[in-house]
PDB file of N, CA and C in Angstrom:
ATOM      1  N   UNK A   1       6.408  -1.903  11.530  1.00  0.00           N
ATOM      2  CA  UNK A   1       7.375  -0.843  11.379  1.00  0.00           C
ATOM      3  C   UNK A   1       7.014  -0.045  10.118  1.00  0.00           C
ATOM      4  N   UNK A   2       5.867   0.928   9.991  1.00  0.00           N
ATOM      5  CA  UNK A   2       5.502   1.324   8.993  1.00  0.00           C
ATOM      6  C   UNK A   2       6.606   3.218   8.331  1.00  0.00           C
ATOM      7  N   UNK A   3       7.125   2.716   7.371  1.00  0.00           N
ATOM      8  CA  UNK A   3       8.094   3.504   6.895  1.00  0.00           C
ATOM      9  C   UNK A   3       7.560   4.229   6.050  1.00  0.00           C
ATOM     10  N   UNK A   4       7.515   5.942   6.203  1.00  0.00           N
ATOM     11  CA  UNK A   4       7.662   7.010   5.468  1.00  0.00           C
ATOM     12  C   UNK A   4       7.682   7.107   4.494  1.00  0.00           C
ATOM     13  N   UNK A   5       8.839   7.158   4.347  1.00  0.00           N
ATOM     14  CA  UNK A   5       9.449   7.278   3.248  1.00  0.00           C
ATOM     15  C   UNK A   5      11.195   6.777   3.230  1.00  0.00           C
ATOM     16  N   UNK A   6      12.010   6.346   1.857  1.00  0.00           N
ATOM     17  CA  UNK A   6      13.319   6.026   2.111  1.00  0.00           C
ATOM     18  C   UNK A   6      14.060   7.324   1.325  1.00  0.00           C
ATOM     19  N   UNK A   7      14.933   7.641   1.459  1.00  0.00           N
ATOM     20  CA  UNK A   7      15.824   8.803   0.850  1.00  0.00           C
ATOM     21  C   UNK A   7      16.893   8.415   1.567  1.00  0.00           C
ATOM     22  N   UNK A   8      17.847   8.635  -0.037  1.00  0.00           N
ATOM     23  CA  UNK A   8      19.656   8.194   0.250  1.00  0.00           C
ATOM     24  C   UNK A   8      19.707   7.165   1.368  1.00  0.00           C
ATOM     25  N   UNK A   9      19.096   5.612   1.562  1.00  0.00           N
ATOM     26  CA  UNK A   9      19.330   4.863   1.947  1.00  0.00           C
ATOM     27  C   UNK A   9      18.481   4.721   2.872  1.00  0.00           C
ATOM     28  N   UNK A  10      18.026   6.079   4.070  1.00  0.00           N
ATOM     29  CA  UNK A  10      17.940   6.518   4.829  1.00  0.00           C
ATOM     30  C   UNK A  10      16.732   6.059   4.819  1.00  0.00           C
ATOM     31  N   UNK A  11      15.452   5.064   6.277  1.00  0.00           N
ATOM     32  CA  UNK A  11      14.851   4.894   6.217  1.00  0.00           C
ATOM     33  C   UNK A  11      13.736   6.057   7.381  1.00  0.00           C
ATOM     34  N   UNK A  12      12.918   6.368   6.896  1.00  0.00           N
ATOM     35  CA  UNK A  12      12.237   7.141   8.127  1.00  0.00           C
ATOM     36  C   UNK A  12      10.888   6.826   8.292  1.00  0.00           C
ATOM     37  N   UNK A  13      10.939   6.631   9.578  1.00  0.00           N
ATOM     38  CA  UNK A  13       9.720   5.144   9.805  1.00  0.00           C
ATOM     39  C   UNK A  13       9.210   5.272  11.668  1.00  0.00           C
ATOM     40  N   UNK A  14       8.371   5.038  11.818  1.00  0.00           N
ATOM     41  CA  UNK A  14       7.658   4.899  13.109  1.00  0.00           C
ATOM     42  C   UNK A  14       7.504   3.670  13.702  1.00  0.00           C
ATOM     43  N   UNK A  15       7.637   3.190  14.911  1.00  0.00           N
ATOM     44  CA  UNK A  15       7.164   1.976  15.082  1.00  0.00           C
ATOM     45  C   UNK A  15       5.606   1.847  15.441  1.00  0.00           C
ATOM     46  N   UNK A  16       5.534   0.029  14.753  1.00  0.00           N
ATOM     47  CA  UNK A  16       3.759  -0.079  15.104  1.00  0.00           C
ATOM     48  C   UNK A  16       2.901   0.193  16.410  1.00  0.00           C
ATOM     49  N   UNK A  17       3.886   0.574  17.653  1.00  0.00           N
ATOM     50  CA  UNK A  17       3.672   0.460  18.784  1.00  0.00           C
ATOM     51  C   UNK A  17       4.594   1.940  19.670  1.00  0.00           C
ATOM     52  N   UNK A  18       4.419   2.615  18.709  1.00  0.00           N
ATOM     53  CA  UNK A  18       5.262   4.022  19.119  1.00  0.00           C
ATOM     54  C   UNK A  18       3.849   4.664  20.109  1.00  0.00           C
ATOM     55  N   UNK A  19       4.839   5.992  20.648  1.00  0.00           N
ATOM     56  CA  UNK A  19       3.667   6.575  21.471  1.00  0.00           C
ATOM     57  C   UNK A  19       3.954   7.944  21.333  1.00  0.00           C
ATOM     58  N   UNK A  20       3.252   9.201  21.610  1.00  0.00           N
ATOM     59  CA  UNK A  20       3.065  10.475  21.592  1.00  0.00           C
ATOM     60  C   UNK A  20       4.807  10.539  22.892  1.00  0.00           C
ATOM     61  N   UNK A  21       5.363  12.254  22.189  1.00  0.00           N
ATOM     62  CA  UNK A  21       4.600  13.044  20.826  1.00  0.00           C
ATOM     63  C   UNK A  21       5.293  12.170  19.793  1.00  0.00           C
ATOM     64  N   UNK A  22       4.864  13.066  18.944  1.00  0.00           N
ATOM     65  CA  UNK A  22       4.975  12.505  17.330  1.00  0.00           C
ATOM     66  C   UNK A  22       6.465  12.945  17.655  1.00  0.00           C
ATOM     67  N   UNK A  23       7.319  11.562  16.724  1.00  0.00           N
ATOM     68  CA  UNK A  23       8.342  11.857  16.477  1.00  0.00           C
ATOM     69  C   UNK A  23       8.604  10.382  15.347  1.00  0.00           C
ATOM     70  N   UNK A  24       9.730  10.640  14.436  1.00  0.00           N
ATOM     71  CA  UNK A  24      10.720   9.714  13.711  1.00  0.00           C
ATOM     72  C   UNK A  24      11.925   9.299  13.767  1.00  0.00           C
ATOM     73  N   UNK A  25      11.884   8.011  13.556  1.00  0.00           N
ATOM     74  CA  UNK A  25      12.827   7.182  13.606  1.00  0.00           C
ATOM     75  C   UNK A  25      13.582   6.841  12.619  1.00  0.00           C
ATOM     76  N   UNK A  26      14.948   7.201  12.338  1.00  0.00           N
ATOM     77  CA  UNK A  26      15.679   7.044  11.111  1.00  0.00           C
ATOM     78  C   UNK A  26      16.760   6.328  11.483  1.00  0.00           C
ATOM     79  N   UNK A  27      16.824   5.016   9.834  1.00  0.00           N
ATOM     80  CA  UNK A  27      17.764   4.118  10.364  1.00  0.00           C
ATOM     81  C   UNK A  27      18.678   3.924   8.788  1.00  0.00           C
ATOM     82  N   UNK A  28      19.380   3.651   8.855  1.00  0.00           N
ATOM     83  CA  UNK A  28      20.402   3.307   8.175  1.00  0.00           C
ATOM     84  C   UNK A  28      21.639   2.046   8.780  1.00  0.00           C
ATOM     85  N   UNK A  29      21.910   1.395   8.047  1.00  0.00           N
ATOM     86  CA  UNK A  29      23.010   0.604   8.195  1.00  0.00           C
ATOM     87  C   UNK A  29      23.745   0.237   9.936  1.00  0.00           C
ATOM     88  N   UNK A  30      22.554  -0.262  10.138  1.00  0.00           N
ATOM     89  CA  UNK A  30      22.397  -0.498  12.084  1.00  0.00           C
ATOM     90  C   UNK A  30      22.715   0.848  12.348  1.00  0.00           C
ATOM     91  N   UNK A  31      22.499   2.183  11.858  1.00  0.00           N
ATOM     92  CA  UNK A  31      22.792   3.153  12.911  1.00  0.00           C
ATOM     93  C   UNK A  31      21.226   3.301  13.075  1.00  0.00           C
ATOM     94  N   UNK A  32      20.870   4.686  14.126  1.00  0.00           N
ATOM     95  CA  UNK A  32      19.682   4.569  14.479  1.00  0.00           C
ATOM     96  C   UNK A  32      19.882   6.312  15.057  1.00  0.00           C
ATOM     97  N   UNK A  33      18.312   7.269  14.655  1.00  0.00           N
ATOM     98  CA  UNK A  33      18.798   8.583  15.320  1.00  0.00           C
ATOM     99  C   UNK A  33      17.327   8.780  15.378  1.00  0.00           C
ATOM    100  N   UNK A  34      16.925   9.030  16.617  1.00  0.00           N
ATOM    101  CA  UNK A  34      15.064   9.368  16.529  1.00  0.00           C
ATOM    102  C   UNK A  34      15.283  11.401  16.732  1.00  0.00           C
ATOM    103  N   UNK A  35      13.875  11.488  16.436  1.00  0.00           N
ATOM    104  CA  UNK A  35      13.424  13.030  16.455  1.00  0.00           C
ATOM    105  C   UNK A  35      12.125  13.189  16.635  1.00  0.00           C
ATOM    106  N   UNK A  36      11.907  14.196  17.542  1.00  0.00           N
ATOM    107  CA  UNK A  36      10.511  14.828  18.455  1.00  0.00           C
ATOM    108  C   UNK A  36      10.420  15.278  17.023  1.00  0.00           C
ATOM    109  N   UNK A  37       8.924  15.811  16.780  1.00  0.00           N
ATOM    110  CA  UNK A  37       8.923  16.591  15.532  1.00  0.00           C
ATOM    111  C   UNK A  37       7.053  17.675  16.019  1.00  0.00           C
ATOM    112  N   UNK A  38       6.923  16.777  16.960  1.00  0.00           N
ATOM    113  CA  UNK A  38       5.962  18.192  17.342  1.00  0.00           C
ATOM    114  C   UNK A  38       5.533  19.281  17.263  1.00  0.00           C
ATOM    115  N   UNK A  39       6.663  20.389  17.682  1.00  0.00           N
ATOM    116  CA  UNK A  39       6.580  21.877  17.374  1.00  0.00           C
ATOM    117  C   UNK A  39       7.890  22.356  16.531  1.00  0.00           C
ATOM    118  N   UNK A  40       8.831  21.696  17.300  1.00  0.00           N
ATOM    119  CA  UNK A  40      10.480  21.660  16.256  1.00  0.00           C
ATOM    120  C   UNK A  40      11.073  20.126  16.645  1.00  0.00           C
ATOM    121  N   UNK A  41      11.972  20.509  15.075  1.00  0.00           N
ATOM    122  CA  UNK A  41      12.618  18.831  15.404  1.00  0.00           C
ATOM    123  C   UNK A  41      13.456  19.378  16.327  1.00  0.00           C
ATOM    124  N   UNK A  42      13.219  18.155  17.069  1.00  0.00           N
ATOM    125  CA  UNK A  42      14.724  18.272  18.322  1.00  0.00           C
ATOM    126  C   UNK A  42      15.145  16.279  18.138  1.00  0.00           C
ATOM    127  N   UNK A  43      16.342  16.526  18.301  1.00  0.00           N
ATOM    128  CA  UNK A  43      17.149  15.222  18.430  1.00  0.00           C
ATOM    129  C   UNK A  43      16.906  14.862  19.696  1.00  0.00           C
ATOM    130  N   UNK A  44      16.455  13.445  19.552  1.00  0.00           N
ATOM    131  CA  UNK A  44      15.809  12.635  21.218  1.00  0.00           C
ATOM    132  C   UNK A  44      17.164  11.848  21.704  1.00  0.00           C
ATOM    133  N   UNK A  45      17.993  10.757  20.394  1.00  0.00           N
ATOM    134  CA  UNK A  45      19.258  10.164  20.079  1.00  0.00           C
ATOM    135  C   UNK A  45      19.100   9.637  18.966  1.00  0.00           C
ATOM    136  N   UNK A  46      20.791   9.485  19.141  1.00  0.00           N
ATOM    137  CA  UNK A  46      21.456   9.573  18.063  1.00  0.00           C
ATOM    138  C   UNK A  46      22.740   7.732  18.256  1.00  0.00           C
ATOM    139  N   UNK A  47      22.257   6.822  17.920  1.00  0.00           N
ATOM    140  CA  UNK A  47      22.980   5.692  17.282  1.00  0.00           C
ATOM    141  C   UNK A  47      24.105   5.938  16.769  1.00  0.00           C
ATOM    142  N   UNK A  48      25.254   6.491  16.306  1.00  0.00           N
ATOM    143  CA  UNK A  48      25.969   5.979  15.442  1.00  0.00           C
ATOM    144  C   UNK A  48      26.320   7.274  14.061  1.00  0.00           C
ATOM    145  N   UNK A  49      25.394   7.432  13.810  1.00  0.00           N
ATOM    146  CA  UNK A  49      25.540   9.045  12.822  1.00  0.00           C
ATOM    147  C   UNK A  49      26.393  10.090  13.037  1.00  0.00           C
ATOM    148  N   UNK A  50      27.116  10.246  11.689  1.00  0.00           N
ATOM    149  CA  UNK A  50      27.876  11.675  12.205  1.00  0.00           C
ATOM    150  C   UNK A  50      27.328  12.810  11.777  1.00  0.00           C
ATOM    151  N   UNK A  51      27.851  13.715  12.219  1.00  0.00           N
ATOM    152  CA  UNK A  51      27.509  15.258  12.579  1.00  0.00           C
ATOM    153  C   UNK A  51      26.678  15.934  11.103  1.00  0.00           C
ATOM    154  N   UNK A  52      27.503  15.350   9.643  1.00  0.00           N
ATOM    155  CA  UNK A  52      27.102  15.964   8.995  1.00  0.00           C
ATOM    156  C   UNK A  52      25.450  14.927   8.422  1.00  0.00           C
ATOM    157  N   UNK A  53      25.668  13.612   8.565  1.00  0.00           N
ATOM    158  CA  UNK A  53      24.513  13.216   8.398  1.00  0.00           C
ATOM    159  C   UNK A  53      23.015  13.215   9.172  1.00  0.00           C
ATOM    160  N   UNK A  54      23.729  13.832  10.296  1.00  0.00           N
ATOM    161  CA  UNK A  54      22.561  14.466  11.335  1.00  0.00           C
ATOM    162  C   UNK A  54      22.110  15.722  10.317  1.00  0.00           C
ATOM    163  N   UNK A  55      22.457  16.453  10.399  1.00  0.00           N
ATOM    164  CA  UNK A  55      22.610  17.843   9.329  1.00  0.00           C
ATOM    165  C   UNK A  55      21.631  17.346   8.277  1.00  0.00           C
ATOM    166  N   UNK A  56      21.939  16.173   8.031  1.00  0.00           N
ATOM    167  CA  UNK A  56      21.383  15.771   6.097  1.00  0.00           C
ATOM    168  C   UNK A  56      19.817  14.993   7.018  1.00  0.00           C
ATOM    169  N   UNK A  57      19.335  14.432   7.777  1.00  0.00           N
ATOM    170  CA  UNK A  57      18.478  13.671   8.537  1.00  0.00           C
ATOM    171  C   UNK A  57      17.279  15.096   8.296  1.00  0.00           C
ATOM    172  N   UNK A  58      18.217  15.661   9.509  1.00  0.00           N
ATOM    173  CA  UNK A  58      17.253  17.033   9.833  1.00  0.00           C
ATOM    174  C   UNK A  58      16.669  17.761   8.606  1.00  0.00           C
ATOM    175  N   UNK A  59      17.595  18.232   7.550  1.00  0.00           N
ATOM    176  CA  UNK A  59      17.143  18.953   6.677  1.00  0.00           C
ATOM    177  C   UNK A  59      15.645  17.886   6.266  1.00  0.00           C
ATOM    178  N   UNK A  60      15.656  16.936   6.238  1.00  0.00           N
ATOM    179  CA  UNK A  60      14.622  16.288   5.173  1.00  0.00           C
ATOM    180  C   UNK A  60      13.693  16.357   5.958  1.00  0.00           C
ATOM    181  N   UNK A  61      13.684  15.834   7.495  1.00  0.00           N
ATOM    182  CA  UNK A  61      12.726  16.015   8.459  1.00  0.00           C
ATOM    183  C   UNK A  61      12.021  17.555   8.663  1.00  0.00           C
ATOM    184  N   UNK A  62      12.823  18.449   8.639  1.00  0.00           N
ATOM    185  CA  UNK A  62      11.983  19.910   8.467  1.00  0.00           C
ATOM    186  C   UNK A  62      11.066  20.130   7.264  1.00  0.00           C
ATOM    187  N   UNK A  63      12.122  19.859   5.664  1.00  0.00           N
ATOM    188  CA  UNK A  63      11.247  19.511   4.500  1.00  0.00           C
ATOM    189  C   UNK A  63       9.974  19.006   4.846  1.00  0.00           C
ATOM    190  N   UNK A  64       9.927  18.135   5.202  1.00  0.00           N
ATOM    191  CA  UNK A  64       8.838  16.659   5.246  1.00  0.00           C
ATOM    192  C   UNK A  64       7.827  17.143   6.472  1.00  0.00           C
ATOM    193  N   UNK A  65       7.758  18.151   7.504  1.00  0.00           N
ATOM    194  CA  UNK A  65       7.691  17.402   8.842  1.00  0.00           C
ATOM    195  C   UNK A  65       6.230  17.345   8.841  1.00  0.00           C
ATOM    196  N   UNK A  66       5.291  18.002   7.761  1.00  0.00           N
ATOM    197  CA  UNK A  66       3.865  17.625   7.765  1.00  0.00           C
ATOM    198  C   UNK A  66       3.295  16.330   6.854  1.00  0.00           C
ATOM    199  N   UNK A  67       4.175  16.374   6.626  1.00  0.00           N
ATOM    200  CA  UNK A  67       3.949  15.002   5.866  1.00  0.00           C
ATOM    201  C   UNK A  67       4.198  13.634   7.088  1.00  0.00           C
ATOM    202  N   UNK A  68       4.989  13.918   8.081  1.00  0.00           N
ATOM    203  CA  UNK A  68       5.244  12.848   8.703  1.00  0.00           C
ATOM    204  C   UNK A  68       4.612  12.764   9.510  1.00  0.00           C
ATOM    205  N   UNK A  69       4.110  14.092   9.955  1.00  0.00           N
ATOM    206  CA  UNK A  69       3.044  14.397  10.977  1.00  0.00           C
ATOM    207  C   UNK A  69       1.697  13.842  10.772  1.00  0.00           C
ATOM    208  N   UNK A  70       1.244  13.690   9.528  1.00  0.00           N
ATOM    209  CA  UNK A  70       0.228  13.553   8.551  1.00  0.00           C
ATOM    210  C   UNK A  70       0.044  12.252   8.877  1.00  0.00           C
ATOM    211  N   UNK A  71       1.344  10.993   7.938  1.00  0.00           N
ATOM    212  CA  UNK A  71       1.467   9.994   8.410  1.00  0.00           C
ATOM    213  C   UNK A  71       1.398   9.543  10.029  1.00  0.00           C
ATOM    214  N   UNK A  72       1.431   9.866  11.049  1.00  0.00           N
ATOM    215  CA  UNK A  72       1.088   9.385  12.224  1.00  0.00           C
ATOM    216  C   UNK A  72      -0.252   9.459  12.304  1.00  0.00           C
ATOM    217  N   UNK A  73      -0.546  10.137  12.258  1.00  0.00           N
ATOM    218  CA  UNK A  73      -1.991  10.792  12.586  1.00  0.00           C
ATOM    219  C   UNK A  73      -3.258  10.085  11.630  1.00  0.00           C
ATOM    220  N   UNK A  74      -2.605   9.120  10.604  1.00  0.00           N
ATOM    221  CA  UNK A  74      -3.645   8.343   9.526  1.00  0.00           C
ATOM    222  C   UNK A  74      -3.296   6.912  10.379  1.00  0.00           C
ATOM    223  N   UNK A  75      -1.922   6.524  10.309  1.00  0.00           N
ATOM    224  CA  UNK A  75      -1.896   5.236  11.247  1.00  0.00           C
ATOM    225  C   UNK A  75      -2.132   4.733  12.709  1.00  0.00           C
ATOM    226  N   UNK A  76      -2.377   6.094  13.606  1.00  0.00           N
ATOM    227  CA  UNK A  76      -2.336   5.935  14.581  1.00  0.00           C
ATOM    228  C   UNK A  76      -4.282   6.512  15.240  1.00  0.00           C
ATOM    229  N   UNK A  77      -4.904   6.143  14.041  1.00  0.00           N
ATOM    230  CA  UNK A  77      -5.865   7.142  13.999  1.00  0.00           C
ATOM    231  C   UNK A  77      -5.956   7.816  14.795  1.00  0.00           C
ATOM    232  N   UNK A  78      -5.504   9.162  14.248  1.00  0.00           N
ATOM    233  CA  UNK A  78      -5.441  10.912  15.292  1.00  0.00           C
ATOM    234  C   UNK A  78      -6.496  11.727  14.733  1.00  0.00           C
ATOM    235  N   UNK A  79      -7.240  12.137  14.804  1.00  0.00           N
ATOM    236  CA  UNK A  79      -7.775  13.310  14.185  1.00  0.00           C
ATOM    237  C   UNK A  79      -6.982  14.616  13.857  1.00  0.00           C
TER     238      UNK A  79
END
C-alpha cells in the first residue's frame, strides 16, 4: 500500500496491486474516497466523507495531481 503523501490526517496512497487509469485512494479514519486523476479528477467513490472534506481531498489532488501521476508511473514502472 505505497502512500503519497499524508496531509491533515489524510492518507493518499495507491494500492500494490492497483490497475490503470491512474487514480488515488484516500483514507482517513475507516472512511475511504478514490479518484480517476487521468485527465481530471473525477470522484470514482466516496466511503463515508462529507461534502466539505471531499472539497478539501480534491483541492490537494488537483494541487498534487503530477506529482501523483509521477508517483504511479515510478512504482508501477510506466514510462
Amino acid at each position: 500500500m505505497p502512500t503519497i503523501f499524508i496531509l491533515f490526517g489524510f492518507h493518499f496512497m495507491f494500492y500494490s496491486d492497483d490497475h490503470t487509469p491512474v487514480h488515488v485512494h484516500v483514507l482517513k479514519d475507516g472512511k475511504e474516497a478514490k479518484y480517476n486523476i487521468d485527465s481530471e479528477v473525477v470522484l470514482v467513490y466516496n466511503h463515508g466523507y462529507k461534502k466539505n472534506e471531499l472539497s478539501m481531498i480534491e483541492s490537494v489532488i488537483e494541487e498534487n495531481q503530477e506529482i501523483i501521476k509521477e508517483r504511479w508511473r515510478v512504482f508501477f514502472n510506466q514510462k
